[in-house]
PDB file of N, CA and C in Angstrom:
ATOM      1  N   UNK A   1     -10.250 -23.242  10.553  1.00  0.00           N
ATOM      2  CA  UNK A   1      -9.743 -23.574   9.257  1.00  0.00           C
ATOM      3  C   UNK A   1      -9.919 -22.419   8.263  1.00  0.00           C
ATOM      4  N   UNK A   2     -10.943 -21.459   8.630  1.00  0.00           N
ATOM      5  CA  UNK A   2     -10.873 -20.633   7.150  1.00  0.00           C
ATOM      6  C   UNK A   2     -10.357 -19.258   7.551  1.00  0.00           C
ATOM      7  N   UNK A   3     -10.064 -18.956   8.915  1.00  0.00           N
ATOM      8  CA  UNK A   3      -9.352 -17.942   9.487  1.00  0.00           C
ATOM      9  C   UNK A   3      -8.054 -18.265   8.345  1.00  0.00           C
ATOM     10  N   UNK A   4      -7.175 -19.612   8.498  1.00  0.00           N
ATOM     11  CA  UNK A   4      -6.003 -19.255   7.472  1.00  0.00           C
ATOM     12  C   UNK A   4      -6.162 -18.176   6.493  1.00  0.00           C
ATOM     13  N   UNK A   5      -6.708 -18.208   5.576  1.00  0.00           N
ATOM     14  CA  UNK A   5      -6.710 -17.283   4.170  1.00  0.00           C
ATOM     15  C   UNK A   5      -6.975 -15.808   4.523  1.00  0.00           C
ATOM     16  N   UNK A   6      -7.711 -15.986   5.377  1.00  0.00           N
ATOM     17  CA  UNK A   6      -7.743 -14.183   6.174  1.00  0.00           C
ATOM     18  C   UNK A   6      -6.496 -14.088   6.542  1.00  0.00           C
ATOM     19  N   UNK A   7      -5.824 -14.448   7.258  1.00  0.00           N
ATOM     20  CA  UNK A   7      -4.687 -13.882   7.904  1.00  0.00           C
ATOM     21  C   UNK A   7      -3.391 -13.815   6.910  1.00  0.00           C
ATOM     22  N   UNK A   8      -3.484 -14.719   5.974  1.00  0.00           N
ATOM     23  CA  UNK A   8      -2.804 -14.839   4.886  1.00  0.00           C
ATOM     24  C   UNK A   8      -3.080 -13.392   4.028  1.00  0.00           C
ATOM     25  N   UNK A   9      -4.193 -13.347   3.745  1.00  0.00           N
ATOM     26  CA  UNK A   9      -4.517 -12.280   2.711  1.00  0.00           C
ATOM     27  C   UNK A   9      -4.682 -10.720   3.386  1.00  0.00           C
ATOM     28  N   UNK A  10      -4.800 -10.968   5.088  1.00  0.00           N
ATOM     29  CA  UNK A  10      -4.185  -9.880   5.757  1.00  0.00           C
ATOM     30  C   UNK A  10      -2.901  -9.239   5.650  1.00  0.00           C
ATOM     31  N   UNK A  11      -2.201 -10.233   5.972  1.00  0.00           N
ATOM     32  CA  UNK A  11      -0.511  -9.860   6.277  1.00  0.00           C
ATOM     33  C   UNK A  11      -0.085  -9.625   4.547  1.00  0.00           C
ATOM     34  N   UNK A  12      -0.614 -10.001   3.769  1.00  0.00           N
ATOM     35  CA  UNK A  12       0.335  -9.793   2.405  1.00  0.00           C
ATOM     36  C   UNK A  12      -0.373  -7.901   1.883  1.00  0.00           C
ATOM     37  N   UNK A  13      -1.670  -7.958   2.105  1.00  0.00           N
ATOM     38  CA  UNK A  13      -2.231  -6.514   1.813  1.00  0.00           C
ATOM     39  C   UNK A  13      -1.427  -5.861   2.648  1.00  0.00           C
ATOM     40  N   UNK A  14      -1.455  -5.820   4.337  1.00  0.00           N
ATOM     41  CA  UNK A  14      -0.394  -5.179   4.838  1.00  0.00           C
ATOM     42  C   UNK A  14       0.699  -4.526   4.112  1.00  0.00           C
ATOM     43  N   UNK A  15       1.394  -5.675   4.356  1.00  0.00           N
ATOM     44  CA  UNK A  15       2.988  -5.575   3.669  1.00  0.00           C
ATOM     45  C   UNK A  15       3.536  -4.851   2.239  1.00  0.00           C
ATOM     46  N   UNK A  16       2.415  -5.074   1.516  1.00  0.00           N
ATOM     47  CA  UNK A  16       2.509  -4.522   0.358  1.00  0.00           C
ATOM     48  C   UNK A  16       1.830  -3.031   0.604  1.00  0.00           C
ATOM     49  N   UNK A  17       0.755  -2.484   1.253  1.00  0.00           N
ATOM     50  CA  UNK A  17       0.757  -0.907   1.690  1.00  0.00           C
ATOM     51  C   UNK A  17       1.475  -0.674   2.711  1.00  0.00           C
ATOM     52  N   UNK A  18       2.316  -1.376   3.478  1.00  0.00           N
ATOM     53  CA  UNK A  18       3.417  -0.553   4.161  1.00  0.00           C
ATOM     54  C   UNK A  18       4.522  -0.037   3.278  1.00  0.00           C
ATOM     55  N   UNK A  19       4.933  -1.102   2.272  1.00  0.00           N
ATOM     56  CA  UNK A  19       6.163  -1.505   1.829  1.00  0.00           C
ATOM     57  C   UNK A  19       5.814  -0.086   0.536  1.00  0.00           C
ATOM     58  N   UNK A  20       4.874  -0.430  -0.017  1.00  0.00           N
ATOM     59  CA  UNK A  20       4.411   1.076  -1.026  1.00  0.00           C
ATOM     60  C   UNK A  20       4.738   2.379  -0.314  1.00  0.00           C
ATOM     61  N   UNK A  21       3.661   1.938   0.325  1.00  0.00           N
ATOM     62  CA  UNK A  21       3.543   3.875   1.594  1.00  0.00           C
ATOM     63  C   UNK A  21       5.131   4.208   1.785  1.00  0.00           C
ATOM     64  N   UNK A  22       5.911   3.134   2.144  1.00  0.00           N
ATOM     65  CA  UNK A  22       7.446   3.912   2.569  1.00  0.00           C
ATOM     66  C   UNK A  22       8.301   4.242   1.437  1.00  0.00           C
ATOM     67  N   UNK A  23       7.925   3.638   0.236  1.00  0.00           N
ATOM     68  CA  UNK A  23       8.471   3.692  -1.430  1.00  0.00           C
ATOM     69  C   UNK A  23       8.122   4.943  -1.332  1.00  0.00           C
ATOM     70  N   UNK A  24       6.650   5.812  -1.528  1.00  0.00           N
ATOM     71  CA  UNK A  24       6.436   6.623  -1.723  1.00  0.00           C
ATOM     72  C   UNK A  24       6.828   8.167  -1.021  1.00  0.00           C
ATOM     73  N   UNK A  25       6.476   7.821   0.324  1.00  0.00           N
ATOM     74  CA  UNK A  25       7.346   9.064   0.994  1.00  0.00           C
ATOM     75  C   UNK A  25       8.716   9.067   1.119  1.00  0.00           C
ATOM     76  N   UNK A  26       9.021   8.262   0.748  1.00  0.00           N
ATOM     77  CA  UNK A  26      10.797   8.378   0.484  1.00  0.00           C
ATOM     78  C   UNK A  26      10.928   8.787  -0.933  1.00  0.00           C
ATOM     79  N   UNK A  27      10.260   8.593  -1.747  1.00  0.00           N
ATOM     80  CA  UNK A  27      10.419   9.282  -3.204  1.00  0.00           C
ATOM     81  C   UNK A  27       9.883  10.692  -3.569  1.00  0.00           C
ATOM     82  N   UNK A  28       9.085  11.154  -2.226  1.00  0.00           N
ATOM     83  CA  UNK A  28       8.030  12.549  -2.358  1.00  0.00           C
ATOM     84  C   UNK A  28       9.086  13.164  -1.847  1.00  0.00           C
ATOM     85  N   UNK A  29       9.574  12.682  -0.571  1.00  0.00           N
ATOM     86  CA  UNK A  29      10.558  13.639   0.258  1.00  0.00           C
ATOM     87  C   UNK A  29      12.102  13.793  -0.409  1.00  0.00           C
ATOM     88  N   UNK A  30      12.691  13.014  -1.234  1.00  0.00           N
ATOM     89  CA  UNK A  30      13.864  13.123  -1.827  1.00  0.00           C
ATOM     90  C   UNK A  30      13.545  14.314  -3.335  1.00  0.00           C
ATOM     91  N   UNK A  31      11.853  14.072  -3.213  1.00  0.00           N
ATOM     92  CA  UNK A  31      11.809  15.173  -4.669  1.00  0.00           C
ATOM     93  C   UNK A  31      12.176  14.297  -5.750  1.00  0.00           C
ATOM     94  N   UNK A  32      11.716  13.330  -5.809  1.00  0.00           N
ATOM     95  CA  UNK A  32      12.055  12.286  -7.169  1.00  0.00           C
ATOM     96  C   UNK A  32      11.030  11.597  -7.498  1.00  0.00           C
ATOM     97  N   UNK A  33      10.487  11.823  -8.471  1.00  0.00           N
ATOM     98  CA  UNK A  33       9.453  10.980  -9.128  1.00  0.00           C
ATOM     99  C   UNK A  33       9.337   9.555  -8.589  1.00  0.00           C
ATOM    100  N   UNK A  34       7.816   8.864  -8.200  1.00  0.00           N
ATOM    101  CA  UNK A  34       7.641   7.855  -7.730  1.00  0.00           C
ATOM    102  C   UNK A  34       7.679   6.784  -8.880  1.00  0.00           C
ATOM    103  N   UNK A  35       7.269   7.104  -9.819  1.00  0.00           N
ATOM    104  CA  UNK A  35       7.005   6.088 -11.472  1.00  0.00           C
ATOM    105  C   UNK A  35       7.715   7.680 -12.662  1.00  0.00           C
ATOM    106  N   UNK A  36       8.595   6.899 -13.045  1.00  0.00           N
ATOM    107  CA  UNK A  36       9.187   7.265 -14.371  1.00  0.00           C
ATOM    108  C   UNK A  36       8.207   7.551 -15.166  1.00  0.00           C
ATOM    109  N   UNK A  37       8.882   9.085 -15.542  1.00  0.00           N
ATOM    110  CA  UNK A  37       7.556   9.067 -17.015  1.00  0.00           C
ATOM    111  C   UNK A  37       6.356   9.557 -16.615  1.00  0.00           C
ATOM    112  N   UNK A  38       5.694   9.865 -15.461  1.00  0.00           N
ATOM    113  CA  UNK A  38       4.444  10.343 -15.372  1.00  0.00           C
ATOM    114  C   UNK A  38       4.785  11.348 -14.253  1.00  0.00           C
ATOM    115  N   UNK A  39       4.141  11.915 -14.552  1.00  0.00           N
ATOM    116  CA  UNK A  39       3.671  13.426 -13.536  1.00  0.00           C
ATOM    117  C   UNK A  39       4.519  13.303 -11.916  1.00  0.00           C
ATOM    118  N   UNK A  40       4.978  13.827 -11.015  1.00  0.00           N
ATOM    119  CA  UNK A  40       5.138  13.523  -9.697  1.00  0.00           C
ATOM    120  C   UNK A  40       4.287  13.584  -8.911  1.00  0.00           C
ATOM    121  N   UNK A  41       3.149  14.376  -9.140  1.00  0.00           N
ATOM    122  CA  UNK A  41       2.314  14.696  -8.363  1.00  0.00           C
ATOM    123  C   UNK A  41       1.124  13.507  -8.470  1.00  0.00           C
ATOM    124  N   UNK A  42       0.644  13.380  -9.637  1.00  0.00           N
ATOM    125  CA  UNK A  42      -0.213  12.414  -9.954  1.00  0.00           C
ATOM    126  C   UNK A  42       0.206  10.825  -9.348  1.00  0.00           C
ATOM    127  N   UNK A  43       1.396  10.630  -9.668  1.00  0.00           N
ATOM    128  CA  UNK A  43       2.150   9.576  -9.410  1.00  0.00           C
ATOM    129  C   UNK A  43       1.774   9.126  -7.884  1.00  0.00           C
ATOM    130  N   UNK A  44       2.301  10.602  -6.908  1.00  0.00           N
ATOM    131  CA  UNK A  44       2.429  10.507  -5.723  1.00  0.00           C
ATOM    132  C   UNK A  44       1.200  10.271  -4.993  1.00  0.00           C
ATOM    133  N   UNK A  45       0.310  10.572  -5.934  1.00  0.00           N
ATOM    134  CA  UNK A  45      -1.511  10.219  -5.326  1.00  0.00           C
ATOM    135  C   UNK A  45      -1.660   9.319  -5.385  1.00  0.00           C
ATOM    136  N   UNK A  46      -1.407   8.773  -6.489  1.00  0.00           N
ATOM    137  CA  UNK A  46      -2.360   7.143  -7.450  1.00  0.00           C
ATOM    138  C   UNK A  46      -1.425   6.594  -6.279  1.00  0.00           C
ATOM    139  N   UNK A  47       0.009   6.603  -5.679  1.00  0.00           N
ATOM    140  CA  UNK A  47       0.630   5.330  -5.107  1.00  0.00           C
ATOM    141  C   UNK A  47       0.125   5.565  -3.503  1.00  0.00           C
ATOM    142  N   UNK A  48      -0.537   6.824  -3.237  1.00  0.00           N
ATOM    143  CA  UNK A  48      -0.240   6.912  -1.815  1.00  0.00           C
ATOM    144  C   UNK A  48      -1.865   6.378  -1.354  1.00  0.00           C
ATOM    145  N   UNK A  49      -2.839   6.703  -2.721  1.00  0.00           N
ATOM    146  CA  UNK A  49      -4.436   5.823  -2.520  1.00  0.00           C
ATOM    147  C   UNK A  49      -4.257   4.693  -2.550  1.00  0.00           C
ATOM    148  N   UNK A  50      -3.155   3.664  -3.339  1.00  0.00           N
ATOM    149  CA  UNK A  50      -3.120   2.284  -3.523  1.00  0.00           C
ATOM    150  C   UNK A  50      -2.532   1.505  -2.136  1.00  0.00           C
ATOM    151  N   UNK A  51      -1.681   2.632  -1.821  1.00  0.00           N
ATOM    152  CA  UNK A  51      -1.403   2.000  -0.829  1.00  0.00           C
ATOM    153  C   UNK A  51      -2.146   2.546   0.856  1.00  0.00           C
ATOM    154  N   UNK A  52      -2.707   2.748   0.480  1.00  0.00           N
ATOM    155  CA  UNK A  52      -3.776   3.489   1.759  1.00  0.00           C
ATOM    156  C   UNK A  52      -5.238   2.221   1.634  1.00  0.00           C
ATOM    157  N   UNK A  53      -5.406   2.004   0.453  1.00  0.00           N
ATOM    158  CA  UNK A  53      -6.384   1.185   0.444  1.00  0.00           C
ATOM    159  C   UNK A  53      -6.013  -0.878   0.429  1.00  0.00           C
ATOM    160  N   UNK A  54      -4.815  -0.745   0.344  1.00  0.00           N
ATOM    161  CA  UNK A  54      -4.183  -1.810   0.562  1.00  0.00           C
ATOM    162  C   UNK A  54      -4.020  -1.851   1.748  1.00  0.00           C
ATOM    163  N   UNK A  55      -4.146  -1.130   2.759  1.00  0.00           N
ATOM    164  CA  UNK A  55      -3.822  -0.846   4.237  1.00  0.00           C
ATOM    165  C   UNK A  55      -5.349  -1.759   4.878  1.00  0.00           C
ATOM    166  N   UNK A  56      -6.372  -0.542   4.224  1.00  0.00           N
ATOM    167  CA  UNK A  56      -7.534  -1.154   4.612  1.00  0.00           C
ATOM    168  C   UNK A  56      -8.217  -2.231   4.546  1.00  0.00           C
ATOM    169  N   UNK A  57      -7.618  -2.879   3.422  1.00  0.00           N
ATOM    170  CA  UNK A  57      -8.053  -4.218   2.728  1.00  0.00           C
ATOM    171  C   UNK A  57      -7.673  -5.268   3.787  1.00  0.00           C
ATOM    172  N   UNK A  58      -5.917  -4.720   4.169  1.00  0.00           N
ATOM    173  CA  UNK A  58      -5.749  -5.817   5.329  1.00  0.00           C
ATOM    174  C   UNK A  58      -6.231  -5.896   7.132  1.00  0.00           C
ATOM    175  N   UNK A  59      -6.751  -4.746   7.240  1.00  0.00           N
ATOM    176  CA  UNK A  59      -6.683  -4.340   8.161  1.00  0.00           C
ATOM    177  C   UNK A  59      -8.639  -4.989   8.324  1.00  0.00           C
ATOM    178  N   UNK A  60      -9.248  -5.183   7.181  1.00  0.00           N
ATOM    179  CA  UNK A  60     -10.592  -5.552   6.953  1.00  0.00           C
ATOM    180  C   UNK A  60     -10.365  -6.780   7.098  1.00  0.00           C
ATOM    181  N   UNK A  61      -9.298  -7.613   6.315  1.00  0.00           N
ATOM    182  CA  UNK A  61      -9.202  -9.321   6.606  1.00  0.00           C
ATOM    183  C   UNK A  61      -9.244  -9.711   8.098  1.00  0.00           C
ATOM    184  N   UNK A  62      -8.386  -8.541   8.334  1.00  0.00           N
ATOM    185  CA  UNK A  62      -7.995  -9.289  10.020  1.00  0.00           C
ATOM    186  C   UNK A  62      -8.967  -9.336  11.005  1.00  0.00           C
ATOM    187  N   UNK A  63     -10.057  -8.145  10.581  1.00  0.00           N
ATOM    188  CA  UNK A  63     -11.587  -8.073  11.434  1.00  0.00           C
ATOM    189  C   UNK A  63     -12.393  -9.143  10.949  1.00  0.00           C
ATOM    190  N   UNK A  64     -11.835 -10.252  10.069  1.00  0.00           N
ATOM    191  CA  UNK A  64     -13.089 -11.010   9.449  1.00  0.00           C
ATOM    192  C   UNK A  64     -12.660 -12.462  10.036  1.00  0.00           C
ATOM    193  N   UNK A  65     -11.873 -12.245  11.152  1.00  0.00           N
ATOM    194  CA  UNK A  65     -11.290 -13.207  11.542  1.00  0.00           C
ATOM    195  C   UNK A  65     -12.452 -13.974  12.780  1.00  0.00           C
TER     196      UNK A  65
END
């Protein structure tokens, strides 16, 4: 019964650092700012740690299974 919410809160951290991570190298590699308005470079960090640690977050639920 409490495996649900792990696997739940696995697969959505997943999805959301896959779904980032591919936002981002598709916006590094086209040479286009990831967030309007701020730096590219900075941008391209802050999204590529968020989504690197969103990776781990899910990848931690699923070991807590």
């Amino acid at each position: 019964m409490e495996s649900g919410p792990a696997i739940f809160a696995g697969t959505v951290f997943c999805l959301f650092g896959a779904a980032l991570l591919a936002w981002t190298v598709t916006r590094a590699r086209q040479h286009r700012p990831v967030a309007l308005g701020v730096n590219r470079v900075a941008s391209t960090t802050v999204a590529g740690t968020v989504a690197t640690v969103a990776l781990a977050l899910g990848a931690w639920c699923f070991t807590r299974l």
